[in-house]
C-alpha atoms as a PDB file:
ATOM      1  CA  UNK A   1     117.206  90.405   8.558  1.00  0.00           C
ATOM      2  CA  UNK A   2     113.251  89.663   8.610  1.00  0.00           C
ATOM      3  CA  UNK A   3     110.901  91.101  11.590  1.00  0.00           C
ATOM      4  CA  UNK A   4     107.975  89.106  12.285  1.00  0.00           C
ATOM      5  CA  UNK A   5     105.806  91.084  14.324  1.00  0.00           C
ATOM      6  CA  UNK A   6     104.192  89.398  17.660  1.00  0.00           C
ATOM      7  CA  UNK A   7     101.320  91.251  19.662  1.00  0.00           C
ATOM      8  CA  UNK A   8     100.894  94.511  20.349  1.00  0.00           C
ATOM      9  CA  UNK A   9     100.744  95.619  23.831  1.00  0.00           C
ATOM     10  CA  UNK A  10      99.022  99.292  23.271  1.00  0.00           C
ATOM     11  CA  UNK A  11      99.267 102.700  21.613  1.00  0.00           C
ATOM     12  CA  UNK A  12     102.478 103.288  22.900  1.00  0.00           C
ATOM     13  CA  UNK A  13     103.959 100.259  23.173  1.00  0.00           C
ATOM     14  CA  UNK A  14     105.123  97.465  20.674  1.00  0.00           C
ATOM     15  CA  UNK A  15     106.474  94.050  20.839  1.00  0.00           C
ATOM     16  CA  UNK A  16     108.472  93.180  18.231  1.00  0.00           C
ATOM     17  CA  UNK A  17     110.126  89.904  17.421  1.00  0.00           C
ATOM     18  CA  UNK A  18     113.704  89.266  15.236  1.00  0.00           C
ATOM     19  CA  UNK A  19     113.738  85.671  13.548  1.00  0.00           C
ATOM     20  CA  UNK A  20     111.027  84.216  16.433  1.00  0.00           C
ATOM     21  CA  UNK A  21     113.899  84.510  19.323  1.00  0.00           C
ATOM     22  CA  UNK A  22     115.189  88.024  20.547  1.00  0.00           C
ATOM     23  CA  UNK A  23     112.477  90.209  22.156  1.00  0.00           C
ATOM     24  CA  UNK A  24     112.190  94.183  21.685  1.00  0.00           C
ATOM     25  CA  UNK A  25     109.966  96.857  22.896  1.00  0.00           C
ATOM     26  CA  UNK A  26     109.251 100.070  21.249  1.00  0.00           C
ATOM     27  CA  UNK A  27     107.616 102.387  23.616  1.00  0.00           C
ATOM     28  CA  UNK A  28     107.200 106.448  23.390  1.00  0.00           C
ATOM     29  CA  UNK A  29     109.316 108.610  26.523  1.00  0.00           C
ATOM     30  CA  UNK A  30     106.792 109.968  28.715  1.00  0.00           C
ATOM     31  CA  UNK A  31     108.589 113.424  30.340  1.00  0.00           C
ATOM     32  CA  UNK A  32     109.902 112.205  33.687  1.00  0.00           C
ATOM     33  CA  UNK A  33     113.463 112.017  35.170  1.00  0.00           C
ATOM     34  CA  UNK A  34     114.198 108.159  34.523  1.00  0.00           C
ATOM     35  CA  UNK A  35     112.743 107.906  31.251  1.00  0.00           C
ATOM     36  CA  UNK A  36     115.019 110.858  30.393  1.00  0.00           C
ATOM     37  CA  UNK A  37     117.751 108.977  32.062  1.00  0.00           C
ATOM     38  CA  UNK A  38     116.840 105.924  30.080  1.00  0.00           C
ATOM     39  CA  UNK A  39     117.002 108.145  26.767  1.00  0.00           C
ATOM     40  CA  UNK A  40     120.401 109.946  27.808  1.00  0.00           C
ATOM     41  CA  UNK A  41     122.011 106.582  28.540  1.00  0.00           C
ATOM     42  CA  UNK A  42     120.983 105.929  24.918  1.00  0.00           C
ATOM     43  CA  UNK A  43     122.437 108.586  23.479  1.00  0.00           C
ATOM     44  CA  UNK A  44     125.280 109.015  25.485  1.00  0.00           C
ATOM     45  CA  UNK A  45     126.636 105.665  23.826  1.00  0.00           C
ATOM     46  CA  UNK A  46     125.283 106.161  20.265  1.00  0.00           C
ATOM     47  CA  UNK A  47     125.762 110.235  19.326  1.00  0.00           C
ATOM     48  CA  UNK A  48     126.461 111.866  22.512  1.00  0.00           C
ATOM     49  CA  UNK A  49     125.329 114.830  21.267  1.00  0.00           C
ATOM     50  CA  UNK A  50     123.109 116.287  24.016  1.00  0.00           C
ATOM     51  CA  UNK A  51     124.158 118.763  26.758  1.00  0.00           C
ATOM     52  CA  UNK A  52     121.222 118.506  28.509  1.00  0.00           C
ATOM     53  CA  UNK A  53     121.052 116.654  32.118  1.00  0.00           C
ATOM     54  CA  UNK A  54     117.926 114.505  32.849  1.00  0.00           C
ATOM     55  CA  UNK A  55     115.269 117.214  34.123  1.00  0.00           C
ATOM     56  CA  UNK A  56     116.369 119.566  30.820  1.00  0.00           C
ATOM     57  CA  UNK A  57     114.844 116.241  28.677  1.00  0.00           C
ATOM     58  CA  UNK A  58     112.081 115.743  30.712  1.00  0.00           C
ATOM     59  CA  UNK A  59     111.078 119.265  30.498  1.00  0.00           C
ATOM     60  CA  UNK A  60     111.405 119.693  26.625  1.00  0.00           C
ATOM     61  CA  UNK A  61     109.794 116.138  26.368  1.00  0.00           C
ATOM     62  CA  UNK A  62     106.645 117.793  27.775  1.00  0.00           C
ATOM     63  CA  UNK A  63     106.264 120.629  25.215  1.00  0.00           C
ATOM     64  CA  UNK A  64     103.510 120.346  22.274  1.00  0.00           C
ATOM     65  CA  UNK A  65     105.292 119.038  19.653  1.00  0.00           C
ATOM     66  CA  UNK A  66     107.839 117.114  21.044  1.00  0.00           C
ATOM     67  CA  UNK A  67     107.913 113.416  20.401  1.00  0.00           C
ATOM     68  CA  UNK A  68     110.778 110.652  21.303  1.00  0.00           C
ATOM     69  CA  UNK A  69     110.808 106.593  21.561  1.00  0.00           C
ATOM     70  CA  UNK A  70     113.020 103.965  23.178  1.00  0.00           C
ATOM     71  CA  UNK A  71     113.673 100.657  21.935  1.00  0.00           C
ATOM     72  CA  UNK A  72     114.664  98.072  24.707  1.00  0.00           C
ATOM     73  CA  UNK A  73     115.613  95.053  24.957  1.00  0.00           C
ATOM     74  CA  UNK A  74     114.494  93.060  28.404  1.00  0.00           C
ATOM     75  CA  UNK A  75     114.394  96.075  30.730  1.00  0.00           C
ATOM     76  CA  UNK A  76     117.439  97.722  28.785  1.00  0.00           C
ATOM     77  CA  UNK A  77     117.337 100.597  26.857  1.00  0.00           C
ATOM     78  CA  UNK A  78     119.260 100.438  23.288  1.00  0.00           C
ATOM     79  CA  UNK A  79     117.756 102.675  21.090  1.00  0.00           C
ATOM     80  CA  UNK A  80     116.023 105.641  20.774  1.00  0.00           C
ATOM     81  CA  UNK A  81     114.443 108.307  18.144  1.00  0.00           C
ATOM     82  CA  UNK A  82     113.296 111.517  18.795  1.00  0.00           C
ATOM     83  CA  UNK A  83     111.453 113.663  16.288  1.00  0.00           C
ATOM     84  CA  UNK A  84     110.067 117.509  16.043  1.00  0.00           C
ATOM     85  CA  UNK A  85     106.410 118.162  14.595  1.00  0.00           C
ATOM     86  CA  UNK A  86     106.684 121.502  13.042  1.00  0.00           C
ATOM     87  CA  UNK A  87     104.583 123.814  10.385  1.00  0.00           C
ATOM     88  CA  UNK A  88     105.290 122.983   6.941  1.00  0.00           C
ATOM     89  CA  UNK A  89     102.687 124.853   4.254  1.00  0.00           C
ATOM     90  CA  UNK A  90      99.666 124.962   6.845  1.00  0.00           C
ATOM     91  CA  UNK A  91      99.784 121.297   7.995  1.00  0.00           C
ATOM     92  CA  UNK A  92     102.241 119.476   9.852  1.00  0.00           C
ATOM     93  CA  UNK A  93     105.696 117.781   9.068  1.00  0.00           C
ATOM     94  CA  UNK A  94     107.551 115.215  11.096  1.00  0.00           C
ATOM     95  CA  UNK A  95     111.445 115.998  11.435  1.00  0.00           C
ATOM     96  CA  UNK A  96     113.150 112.678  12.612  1.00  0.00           C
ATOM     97  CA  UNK A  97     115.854 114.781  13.930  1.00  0.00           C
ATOM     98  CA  UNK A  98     118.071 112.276  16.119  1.00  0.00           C
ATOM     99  CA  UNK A  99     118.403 108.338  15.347  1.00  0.00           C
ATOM    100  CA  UNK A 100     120.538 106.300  17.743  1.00  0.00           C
ATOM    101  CA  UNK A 101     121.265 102.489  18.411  1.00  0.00           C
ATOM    102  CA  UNK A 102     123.894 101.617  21.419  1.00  0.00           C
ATOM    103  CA  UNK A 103     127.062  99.729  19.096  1.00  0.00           C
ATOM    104  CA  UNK A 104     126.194  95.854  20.313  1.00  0.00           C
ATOM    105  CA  UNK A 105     122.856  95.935  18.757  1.00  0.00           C
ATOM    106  CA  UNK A 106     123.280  97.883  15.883  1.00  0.00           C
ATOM    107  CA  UNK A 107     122.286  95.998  12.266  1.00  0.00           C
ATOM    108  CA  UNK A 108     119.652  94.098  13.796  1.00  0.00           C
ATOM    109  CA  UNK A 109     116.830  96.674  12.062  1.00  0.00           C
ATOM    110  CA  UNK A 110     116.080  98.734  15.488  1.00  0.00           C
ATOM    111  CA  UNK A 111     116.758 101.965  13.910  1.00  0.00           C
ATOM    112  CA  UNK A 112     114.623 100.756  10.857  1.00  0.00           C
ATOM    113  CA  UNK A 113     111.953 100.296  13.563  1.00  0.00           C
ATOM    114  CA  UNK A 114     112.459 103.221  15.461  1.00  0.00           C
ATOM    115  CA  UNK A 115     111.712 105.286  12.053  1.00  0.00           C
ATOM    116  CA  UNK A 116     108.852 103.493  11.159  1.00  0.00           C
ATOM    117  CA  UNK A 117     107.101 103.673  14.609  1.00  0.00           C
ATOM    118  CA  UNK A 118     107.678 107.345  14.450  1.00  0.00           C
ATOM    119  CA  UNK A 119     106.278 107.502  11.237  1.00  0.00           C
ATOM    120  CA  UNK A 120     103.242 105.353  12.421  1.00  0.00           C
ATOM    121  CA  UNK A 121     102.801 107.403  15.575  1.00  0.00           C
ATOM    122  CA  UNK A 122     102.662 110.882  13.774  1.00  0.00           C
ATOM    123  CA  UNK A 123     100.133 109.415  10.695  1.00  0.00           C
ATOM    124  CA  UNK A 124      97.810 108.312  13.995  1.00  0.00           C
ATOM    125  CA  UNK A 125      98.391 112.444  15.005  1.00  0.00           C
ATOM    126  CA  UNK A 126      97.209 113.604  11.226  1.00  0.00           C
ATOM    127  CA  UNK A 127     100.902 114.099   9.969  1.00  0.00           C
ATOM    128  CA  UNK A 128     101.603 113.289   6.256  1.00  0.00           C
ATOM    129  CA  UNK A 129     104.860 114.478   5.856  1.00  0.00           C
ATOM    130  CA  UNK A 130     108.443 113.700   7.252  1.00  0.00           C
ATOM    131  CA  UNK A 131     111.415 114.439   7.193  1.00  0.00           C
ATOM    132  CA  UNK A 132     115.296 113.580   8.100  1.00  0.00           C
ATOM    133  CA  UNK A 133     118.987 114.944   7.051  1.00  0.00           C
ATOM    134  CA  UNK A 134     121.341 112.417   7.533  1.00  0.00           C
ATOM    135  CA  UNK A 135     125.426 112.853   7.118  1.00  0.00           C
ATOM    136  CA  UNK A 136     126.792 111.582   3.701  1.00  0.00           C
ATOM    137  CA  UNK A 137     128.702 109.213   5.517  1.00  0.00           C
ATOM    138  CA  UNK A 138     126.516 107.724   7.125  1.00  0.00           C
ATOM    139  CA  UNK A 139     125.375 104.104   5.674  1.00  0.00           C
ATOM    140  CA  UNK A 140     123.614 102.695   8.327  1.00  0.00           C
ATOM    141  CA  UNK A 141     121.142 105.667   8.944  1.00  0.00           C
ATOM    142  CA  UNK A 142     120.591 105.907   5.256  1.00  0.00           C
ATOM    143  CA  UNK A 143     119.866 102.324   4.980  1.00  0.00           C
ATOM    144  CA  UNK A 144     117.389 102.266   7.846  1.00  0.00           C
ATOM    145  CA  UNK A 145     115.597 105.887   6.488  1.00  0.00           C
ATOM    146  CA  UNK A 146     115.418 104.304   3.192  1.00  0.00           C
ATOM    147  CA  UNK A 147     114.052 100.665   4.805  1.00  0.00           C
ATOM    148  CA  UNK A 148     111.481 102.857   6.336  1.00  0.00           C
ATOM    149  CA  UNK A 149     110.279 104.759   2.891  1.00  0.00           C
ATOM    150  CA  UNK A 150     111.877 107.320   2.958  1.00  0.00           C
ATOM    151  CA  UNK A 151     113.368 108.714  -0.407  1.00  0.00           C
ATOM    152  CA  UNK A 152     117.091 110.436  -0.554  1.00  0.00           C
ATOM    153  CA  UNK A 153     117.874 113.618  -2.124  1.00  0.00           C
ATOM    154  CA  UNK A 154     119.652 113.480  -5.562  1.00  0.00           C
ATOM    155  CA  UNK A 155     122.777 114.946  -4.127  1.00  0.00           C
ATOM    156  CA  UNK A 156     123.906 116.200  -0.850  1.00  0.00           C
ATOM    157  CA  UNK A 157     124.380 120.267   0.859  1.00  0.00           C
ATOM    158  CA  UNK A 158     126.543 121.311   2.723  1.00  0.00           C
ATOM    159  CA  UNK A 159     125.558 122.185   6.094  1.00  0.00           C
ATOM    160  CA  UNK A 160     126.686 125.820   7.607  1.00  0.00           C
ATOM    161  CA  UNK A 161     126.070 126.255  11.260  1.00  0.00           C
ATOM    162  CA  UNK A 162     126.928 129.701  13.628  1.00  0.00           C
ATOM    163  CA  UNK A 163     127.754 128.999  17.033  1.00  0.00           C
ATOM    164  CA  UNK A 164     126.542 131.819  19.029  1.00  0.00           C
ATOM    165  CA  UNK A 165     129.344 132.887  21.444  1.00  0.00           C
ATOM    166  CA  UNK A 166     127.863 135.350  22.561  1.00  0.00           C
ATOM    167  CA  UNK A 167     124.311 137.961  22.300  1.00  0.00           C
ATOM    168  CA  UNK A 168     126.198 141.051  21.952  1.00  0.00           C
ATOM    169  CA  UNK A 169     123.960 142.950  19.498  1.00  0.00           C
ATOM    170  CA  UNK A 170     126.503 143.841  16.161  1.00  0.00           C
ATOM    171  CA  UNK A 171     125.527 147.019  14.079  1.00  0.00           C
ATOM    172  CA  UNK A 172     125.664 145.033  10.618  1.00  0.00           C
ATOM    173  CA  UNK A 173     123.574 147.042   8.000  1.00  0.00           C
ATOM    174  CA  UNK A 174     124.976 148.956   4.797  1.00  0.00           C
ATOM    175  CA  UNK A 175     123.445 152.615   5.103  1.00  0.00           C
ATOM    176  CA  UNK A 176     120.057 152.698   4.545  1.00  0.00           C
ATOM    177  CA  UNK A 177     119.454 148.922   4.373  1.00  0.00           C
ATOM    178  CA  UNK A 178     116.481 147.885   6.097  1.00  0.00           C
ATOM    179  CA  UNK A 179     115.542 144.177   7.593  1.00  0.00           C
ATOM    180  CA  UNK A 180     111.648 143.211   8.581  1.00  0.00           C
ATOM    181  CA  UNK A 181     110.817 139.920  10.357  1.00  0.00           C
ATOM    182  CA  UNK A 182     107.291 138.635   9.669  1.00  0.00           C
ATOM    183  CA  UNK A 183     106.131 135.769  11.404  1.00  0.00           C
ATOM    184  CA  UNK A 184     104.671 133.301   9.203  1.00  0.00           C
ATOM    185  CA  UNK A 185     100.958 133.393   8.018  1.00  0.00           C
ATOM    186  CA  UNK A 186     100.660 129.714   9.832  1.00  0.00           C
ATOM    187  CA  UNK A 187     101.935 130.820  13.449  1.00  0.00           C
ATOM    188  CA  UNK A 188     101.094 134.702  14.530  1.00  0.00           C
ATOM    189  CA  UNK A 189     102.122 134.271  17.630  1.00  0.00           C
ATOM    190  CA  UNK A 190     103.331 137.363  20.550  1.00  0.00           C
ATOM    191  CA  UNK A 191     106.910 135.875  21.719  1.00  0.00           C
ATOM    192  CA  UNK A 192     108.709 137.103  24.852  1.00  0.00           C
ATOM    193  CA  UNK A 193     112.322 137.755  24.242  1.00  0.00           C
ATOM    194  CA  UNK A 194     113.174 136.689  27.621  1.00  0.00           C
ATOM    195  CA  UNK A 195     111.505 133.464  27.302  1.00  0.00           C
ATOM    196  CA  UNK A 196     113.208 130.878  25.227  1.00  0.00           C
ATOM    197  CA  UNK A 197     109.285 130.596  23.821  1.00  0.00           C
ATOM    198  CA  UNK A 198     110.505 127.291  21.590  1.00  0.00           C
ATOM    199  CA  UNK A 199     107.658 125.766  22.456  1.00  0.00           C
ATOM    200  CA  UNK A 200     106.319 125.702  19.536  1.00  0.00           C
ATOM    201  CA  UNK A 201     107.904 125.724  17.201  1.00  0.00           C
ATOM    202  CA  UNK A 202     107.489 128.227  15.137  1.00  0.00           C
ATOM    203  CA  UNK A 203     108.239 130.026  11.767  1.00  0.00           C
ATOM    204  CA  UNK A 204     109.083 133.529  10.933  1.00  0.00           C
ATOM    205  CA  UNK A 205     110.361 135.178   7.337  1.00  0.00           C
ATOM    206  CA  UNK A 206     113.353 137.482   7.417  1.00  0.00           C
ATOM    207  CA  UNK A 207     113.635 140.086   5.018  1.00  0.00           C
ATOM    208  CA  UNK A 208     115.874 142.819   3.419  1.00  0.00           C
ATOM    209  CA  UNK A 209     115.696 145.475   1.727  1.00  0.00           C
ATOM    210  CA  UNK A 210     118.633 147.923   0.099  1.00  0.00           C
ATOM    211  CA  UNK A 211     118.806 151.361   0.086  1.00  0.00           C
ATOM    212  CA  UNK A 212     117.070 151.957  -3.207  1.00  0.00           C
ATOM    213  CA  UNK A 213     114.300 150.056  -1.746  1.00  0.00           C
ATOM    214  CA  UNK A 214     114.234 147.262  -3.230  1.00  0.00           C
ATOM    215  CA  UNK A 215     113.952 143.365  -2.364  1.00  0.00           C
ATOM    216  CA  UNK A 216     117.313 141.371  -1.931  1.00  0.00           C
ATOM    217  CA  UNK A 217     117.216 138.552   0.600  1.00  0.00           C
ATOM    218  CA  UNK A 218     114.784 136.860   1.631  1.00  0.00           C
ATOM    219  CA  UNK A 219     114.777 133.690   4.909  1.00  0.00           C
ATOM    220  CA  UNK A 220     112.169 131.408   5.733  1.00  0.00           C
ATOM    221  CA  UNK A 221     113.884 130.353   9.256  1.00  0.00           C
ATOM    222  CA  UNK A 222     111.985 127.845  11.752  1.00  0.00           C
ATOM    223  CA  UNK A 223     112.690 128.125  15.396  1.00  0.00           C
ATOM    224  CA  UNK A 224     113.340 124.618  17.182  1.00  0.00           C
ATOM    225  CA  UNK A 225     114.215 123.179  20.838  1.00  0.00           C
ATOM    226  CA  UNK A 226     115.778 119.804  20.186  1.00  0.00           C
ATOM    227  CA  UNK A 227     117.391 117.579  22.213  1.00  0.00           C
ATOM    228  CA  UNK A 228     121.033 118.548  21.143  1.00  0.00           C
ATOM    229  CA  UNK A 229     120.373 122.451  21.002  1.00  0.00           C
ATOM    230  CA  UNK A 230     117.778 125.302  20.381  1.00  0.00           C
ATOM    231  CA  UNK A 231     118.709 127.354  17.701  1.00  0.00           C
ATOM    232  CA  UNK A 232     117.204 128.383  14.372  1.00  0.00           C
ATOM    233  CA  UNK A 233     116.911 126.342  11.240  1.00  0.00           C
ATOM    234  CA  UNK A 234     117.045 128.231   7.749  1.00  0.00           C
ATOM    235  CA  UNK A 235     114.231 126.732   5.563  1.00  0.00           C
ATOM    236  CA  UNK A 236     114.609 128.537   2.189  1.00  0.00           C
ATOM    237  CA  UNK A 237     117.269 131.069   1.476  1.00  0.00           C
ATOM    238  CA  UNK A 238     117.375 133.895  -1.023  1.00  0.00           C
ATOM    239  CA  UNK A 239     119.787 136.891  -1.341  1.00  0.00           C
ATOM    240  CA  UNK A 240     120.353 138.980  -4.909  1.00  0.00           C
ATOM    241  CA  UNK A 241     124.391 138.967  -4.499  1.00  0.00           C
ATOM    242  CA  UNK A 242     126.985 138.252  -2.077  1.00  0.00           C
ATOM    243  CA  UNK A 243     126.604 141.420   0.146  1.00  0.00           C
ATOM    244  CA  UNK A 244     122.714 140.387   0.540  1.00  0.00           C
ATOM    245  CA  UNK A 245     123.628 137.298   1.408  1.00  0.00           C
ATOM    246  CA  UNK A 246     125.930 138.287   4.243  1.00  0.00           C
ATOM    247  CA  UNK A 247     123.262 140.815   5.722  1.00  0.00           C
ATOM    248  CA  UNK A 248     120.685 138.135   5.321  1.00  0.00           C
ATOM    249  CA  UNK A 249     122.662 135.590   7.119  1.00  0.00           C
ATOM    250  CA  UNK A 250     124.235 137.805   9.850  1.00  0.00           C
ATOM    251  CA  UNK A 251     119.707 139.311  10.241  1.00  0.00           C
ATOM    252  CA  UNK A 252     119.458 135.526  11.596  1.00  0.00           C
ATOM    253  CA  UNK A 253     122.165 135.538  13.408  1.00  0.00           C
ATOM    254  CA  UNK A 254     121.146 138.825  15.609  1.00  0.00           C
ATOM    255  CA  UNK A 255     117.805 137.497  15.781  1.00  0.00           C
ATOM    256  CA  UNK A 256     119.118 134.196  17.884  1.00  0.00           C
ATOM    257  CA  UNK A 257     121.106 136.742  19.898  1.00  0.00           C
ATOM    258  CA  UNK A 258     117.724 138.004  20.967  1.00  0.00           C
ATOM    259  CA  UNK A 259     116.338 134.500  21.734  1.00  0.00           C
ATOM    260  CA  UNK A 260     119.259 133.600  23.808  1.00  0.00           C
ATOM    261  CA  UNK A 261     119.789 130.812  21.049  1.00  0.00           C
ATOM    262  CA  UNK A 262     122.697 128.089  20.258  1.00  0.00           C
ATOM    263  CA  UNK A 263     123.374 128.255  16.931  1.00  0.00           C
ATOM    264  CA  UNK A 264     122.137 128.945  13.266  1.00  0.00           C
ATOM    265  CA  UNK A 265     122.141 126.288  10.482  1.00  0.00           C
ATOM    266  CA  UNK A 266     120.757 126.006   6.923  1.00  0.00           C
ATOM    267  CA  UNK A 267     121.309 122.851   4.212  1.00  0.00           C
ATOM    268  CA  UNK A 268     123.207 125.500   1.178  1.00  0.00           C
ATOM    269  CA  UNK A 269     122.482 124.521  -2.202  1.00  0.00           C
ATOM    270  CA  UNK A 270     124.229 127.184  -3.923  1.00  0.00           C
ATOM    271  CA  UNK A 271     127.985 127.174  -5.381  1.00  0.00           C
ATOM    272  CA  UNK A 272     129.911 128.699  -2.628  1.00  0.00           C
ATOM    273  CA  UNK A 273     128.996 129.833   0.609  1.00  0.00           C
ATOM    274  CA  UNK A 274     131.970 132.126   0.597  1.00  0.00           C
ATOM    275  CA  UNK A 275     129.735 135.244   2.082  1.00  0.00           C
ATOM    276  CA  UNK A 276     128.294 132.926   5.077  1.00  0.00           C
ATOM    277  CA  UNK A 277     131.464 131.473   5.833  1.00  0.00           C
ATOM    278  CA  UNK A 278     132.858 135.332   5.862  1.00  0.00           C
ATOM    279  CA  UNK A 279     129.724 136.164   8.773  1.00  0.00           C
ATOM    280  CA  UNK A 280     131.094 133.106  10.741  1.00  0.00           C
ATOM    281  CA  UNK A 281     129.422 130.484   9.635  1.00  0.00           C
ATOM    282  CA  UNK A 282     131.565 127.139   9.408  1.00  0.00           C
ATOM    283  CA  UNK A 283     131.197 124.259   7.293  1.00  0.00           C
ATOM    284  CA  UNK A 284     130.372 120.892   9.241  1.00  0.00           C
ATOM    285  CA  UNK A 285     129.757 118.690   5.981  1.00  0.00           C
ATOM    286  CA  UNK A 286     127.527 117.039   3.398  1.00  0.00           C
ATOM    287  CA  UNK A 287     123.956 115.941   4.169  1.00  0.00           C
ATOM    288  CA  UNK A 288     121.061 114.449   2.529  1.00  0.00           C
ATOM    289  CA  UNK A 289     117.625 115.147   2.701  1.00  0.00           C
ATOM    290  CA  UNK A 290     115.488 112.162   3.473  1.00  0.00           C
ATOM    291  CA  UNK A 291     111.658 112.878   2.570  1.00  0.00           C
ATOM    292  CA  UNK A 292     108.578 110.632   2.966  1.00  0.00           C
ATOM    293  CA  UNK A 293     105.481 111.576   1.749  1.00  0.00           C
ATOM    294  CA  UNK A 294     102.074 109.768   2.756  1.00  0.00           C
ATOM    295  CA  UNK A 295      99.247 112.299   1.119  1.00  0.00           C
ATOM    296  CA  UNK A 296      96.972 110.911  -1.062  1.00  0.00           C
END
């Protein structure tokens, strides 16, 4: 269906207007208890996805880089988007991480909306570049990402995620193996291991090396609080055979054991994850990468 726009109200705040009779609001969360109420009760009906009580929200609501918008209808809450702005190449990228619409007023175009006011809000902060990864499955968000400009990858990944159970430290190198993390050239930043310090976020490149010296693995990984979990995302991956891939993958594990982390995911390109799988990882399905690009 059509949107024909009516008037804006402000910066944050936009009336929109589906076939001249059913009103809706778009408006960004500001970090307090009720509008992270207003968000949960949102979610709750659409993903529930989210651990988090109210005051958790509020609080990561409030930290640089953290962005989310309701869309109500009346006084009612029915949809909502919330979005990371992390590094990405020395300028910032948009990651529309969670997209959700409460069931009665889905395929009315809200989460089309919701996308596109995101979109609108980070070009206004200097961001050119965003990004989603939506389930294979799912039709509707792909529909609405795609409504919005976004562009699908050619075919999906499978997603591997490790649920940290617990931050027992595990000895996990081959003899005279050696692993180096080096935070990115973009964020040199001093983190406290006690502090969650996702504030960010920020990147850091993991490394290995095998007992002859040489390169064999190599992870960009990018460290994220989002509504849903804190954990760390694995950009690019790169091992030189199966036992470099399982050192690799079990380096970032260890490392969120540090951090006091959730989990550990990547997007796997490759054939078969069989040496990731074999470190714990587990297989939670095919995903597409969603891209929009707005440089010039």
């Amino acid at each position: 269906m059509p949107w024909a726009f009516g008037a804006s109200i402000d910066r944050k705040r936009e009336l929109f207007i589906l076939e001249g009779m059913d009103a809706y609001v778009i408006r960004q969360v500001v970090p307090t208890p009720q509008d992270a109420s207003a968000l949960l009760s949102v979610e709750a009906r659409s993903l529930a996805e989210s651990p988090y009580q109210p005051a958790k929200i509020a609080e990561i609501l409030g930290w640089p880089g953290q962005y989310a918008y309701l869309a109500e209808y009346g006084r009612s809450p029915v949809g909502f988007c919330s979005c990371l702005q992390v590094p990405f190449q020395g300028s910032p990228r948009l990651e529309i991480d969670l997209l959700g619409v409460v069931p009665e007023h889905r395929g009315r175009g809200v989460g089309t909306r919701l996308i596109e006011y995101s979109v609108s809000e980070g070009r206004r902060r200097g961001v050119r570049r965003f990004r989603a990864i939506v389930a294979q499955g799912n039709e509707a968000s792909l529909r609405a990402f795609r409504r919005a400009g976004f562009f699908a990858s050619p075919r999906p990944r499978a997603m591997l995620v490790y649920e940290l159970q617990g931050y027992h430290a595990v000895d996990f190198l081959p003899l005279g193996w050696r692993w180096r993390i080096v935070p990115s050239e973009a964020q040199r930043v001093q983190l406290a291991e006690d502090d969650l310090a996702v504030r960010g976020p920020w990147e850091e490149v993991h490394r290995l090396w095998d007992a002859q010296g040489e390169l064999v693995g190599q992870g960009r990984c990018l460290y994220v609080q989002t509504l849903s979990y804190r954990g760390v995302w694995i950009e690019d991956l790169w091992a030189k055979g199966a036992e470099a891939l399982r050192g690799l993958g079990r380096a970032v594990v260890e490392r969120a054991k540090t951090l006091l982390l959730d989990e550990v995911g990547t997007l796997w390109a490759g054939r078969e994850p069989l040496p990731l799988l074999r470190e714990g990882y587990r297989l939670v399905g095919q995903y597409f990468i969603l891209t929009r690009s707005d440089e010039r």
